[in-house]
N, C-alpha and C. Protein backbone atom coordinates (compact mmCIF):
# COMPACT_ATOMS: atom_id res chain seq x y z
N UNK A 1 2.14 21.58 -82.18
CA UNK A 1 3.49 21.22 -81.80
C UNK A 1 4.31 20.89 -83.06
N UNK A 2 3.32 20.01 -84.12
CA UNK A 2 4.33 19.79 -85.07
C UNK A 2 4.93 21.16 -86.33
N UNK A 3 3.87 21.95 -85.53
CA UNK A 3 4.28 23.34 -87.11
C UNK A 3 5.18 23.91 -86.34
N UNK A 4 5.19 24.28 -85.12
CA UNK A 4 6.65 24.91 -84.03
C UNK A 4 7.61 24.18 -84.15
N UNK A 5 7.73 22.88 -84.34
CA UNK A 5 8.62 22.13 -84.94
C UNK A 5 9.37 22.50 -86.15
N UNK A 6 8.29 22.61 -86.96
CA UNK A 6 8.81 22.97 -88.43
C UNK A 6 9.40 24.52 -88.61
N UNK A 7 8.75 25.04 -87.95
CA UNK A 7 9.36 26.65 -87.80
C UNK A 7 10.78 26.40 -86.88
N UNK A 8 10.77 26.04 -85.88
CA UNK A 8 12.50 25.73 -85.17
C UNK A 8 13.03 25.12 -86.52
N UNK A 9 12.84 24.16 -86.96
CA UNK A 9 13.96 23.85 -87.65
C UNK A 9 14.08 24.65 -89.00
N UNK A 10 13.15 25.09 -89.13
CA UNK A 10 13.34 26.05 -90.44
C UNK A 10 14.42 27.43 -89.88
N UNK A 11 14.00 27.98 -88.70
CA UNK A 11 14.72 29.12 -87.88
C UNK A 11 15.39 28.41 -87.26
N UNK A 12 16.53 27.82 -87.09
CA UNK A 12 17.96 27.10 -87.03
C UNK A 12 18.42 27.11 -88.53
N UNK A 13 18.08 26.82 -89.21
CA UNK A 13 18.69 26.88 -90.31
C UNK A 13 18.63 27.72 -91.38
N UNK A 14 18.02 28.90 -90.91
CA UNK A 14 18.31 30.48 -91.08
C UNK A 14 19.27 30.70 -90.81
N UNK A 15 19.37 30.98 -89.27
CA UNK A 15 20.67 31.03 -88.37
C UNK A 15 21.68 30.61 -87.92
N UNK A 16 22.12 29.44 -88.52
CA UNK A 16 23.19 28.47 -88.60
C UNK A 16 23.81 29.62 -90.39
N UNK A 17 22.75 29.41 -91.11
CA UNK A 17 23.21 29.78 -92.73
C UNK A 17 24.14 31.51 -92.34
N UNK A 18 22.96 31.90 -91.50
CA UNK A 18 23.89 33.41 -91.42
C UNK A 18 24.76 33.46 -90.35
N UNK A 19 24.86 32.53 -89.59
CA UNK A 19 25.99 33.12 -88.94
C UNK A 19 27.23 32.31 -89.58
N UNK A 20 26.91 31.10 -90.48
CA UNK A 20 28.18 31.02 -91.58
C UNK A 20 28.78 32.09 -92.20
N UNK A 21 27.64 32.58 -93.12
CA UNK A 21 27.95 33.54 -94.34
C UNK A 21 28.96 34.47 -93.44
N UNK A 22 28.01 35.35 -91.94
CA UNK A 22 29.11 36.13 -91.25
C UNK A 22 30.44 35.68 -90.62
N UNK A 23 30.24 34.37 -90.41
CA UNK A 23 31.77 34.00 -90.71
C UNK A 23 32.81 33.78 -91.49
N UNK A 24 32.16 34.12 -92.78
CA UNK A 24 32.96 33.62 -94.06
C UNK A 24 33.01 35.33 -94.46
N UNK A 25 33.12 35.95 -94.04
CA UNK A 25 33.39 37.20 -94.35
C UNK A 25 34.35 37.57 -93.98
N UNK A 26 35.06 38.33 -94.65
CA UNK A 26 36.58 38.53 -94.23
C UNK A 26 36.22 39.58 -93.28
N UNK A 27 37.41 39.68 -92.27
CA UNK A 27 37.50 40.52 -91.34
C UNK A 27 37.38 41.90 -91.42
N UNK A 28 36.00 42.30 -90.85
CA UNK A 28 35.30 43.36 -91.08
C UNK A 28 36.26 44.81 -90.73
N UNK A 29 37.10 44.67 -89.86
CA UNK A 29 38.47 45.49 -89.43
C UNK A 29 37.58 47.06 -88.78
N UNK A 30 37.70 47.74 -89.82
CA UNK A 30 37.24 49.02 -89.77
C UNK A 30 36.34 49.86 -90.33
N UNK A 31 36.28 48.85 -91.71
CA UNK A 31 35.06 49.04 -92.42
C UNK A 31 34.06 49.18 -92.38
N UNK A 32 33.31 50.29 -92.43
CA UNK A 32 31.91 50.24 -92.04
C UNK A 32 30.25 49.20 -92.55
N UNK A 33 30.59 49.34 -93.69
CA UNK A 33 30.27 48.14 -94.62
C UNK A 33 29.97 46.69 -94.36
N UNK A 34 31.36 46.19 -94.32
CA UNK A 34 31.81 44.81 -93.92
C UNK A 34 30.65 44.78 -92.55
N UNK A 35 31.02 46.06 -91.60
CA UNK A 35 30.29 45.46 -90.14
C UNK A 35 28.86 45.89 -90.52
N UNK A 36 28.52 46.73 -91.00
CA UNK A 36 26.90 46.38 -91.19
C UNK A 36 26.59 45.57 -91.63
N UNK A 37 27.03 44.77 -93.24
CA UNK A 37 26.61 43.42 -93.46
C UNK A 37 26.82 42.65 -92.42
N UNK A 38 27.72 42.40 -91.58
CA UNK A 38 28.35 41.42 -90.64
C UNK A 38 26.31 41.52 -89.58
N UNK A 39 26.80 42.21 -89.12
CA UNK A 39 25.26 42.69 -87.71
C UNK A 39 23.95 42.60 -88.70
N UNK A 40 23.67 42.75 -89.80
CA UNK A 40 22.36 42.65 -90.23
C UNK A 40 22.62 41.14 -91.02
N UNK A 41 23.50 40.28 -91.11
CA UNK A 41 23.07 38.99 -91.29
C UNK A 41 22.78 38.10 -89.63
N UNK A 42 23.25 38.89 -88.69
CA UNK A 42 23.34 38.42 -87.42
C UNK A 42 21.84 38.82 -86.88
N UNK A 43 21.47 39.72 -87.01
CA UNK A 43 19.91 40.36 -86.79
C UNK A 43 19.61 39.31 -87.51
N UNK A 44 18.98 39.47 -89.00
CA UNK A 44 18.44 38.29 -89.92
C UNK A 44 17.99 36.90 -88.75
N UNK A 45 19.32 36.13 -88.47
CA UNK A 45 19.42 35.18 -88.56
C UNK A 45 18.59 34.91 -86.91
N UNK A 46 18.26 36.14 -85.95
CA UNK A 46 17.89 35.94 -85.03
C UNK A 46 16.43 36.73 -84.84
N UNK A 47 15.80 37.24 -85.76
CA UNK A 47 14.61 37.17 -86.16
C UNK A 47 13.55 35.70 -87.02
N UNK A 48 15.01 35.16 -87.50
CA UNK A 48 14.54 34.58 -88.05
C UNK A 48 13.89 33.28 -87.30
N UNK A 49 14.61 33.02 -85.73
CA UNK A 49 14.24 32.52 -84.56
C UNK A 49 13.04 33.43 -83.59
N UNK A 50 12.31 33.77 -84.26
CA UNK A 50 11.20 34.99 -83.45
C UNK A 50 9.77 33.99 -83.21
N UNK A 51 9.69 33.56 -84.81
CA UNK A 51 7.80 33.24 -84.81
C UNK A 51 8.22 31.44 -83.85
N UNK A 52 9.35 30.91 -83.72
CA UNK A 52 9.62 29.53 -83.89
C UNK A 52 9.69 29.41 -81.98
N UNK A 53 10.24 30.82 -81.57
CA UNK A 53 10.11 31.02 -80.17
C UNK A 53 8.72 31.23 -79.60
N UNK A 54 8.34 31.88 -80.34
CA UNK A 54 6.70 32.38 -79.99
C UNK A 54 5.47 31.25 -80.01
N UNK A 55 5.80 30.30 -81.16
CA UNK A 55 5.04 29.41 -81.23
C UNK A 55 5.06 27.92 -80.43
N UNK A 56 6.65 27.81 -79.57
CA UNK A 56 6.50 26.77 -78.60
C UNK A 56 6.38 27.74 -77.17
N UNK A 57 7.07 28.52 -77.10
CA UNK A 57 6.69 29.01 -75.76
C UNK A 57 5.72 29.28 -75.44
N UNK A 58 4.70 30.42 -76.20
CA UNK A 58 3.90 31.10 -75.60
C UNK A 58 2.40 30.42 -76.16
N UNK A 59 2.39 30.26 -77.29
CA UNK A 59 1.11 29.75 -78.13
C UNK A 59 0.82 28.10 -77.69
N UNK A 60 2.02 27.65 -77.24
CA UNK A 60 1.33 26.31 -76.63
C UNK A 60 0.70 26.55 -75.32
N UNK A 61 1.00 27.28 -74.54
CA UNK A 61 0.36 27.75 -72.87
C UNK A 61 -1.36 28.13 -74.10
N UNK A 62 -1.17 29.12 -74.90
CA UNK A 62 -2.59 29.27 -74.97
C UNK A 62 -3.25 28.15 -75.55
N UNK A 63 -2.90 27.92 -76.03
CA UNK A 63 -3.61 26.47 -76.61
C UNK A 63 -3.89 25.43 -76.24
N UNK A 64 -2.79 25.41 -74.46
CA UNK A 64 -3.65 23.82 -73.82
C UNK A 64 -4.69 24.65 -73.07
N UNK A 65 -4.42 25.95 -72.96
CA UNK A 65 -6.13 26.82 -72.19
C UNK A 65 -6.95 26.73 -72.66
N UNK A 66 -7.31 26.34 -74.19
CA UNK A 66 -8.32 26.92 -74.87
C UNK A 66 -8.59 24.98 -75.05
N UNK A 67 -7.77 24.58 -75.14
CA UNK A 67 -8.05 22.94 -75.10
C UNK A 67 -8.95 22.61 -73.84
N UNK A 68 -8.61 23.07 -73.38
CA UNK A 68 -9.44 22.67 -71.98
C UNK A 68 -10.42 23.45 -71.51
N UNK A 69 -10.68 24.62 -72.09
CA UNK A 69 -11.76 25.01 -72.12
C UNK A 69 -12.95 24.20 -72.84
N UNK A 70 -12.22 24.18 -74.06
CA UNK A 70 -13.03 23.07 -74.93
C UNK A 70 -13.94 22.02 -74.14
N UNK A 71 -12.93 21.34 -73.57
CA UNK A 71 -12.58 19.62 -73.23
C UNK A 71 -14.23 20.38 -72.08
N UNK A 72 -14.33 21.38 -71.14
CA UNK A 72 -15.29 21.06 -70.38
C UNK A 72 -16.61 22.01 -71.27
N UNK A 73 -16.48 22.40 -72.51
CA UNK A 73 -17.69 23.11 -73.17
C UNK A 73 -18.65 21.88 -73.55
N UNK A 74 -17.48 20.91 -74.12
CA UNK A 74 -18.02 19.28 -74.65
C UNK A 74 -18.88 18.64 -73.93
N UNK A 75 -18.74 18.69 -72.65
CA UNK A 75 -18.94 18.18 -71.59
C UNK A 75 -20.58 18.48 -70.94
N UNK A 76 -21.09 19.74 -71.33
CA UNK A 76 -22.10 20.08 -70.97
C UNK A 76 -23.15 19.29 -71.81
N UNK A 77 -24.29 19.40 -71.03
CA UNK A 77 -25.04 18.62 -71.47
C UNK A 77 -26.44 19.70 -72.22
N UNK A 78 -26.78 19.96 -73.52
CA UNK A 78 -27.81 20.84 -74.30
C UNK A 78 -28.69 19.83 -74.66
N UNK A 79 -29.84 20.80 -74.14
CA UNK A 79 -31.43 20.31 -74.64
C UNK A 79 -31.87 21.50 -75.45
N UNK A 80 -32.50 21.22 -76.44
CA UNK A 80 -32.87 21.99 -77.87
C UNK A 80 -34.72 21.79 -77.12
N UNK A 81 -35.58 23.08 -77.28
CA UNK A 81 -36.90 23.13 -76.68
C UNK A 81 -37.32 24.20 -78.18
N UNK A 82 -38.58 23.75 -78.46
CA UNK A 82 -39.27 24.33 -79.25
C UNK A 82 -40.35 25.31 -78.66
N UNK A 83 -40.47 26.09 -79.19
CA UNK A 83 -41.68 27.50 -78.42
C UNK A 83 -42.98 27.45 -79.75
N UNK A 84 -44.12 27.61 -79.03
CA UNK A 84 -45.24 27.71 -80.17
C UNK A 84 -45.07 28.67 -80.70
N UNK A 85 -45.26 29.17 -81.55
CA UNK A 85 -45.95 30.53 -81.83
C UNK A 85 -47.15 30.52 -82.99
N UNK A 86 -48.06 31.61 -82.43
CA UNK A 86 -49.48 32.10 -83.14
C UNK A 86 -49.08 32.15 -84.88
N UNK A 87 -49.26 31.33 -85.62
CA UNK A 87 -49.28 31.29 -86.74
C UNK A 87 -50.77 31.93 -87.60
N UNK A 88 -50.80 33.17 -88.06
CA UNK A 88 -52.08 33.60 -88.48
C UNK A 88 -52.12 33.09 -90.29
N UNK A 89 -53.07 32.23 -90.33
CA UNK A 89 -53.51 31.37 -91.20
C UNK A 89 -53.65 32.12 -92.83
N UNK A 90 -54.03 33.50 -92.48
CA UNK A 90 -53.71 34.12 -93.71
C UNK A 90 -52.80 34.91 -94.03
N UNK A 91 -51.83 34.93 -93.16
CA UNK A 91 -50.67 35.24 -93.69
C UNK A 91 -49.68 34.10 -94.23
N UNK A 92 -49.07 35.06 -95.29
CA UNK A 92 -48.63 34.28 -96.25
C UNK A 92 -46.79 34.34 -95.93
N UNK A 93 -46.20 33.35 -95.31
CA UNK A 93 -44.84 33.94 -95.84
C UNK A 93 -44.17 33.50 -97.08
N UNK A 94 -43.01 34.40 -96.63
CA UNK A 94 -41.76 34.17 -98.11
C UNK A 94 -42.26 35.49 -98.72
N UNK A 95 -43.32 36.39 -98.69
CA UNK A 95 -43.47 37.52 -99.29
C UNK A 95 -42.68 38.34 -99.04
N UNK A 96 -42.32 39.16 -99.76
CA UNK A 96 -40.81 40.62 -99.62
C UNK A 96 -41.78 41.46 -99.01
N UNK A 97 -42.93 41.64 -98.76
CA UNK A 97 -43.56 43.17 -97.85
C UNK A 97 -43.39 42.52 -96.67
N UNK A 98 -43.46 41.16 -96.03
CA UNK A 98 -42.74 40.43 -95.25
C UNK A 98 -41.35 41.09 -94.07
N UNK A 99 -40.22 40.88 -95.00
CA UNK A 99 -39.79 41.53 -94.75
C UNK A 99 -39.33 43.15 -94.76
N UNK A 100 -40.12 43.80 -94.88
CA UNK A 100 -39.78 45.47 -95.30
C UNK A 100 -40.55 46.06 -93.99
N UNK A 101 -39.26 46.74 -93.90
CA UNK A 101 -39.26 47.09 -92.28
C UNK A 101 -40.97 48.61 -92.27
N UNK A 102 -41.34 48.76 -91.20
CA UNK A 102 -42.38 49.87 -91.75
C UNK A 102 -41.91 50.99 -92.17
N UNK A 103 -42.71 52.06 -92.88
CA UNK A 103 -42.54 53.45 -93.28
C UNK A 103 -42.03 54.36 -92.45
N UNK A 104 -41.33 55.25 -92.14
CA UNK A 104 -41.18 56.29 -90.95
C UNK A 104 -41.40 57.53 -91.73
N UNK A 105 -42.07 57.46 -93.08
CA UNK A 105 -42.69 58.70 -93.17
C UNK A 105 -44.00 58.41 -93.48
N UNK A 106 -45.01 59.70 -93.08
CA UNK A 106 -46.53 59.33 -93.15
C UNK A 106 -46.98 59.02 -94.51
């Protein structure tokens, strides 16, 4: 919550900055120019509100899901069980023929 925070207010004040600048532009009239700068500081400034939307709307829904998935994973109760196994007395480990998988040619 607090980094969606920081992204809104960082993306407000993207978009406050550009839709100044496009207001401080003289009147775009007919110029083709003038109005593309004009619309791509206006785009800018409403991309720049994209990750700040995404991260309170949608990423908090996933994140109290996955919280609470959590909250009942915690909850279970694990027992750790040991299995014997046939330890042959002359074998040696930590040896590298150990691990080396067998031959597949004769």
């Amino acid at each position: 919550m607090r980094q969606g925070m920081r992204f809104l207010f960082i993306g407000l004040a993207v978009l406050t900055t550009t839709l100044l600048a496009r207001a401080l532009l003289v009147d775009p009239g007919n110029s083709k120019v003038h109005v593309g700068i004009s619309e791509g500081l206006l785009i800018i400034g409403w991309v720049a509100m994209w990750r700040p939307i995404e991260v309170l709307l949608f990423e908090r829904a996933e994140n109290h899901q996955n919280m609470a998935l959590l909250e009942r994973l915690s909850q279970i109760d694990v027992e750790f069980a040991l299995e014997e196994t046939a330890v042959d007395p002359g074998e040696k480990s930590g040896e590298t023929n150990d691990l080396r998988a067998p031959a597949l040619l004769p």
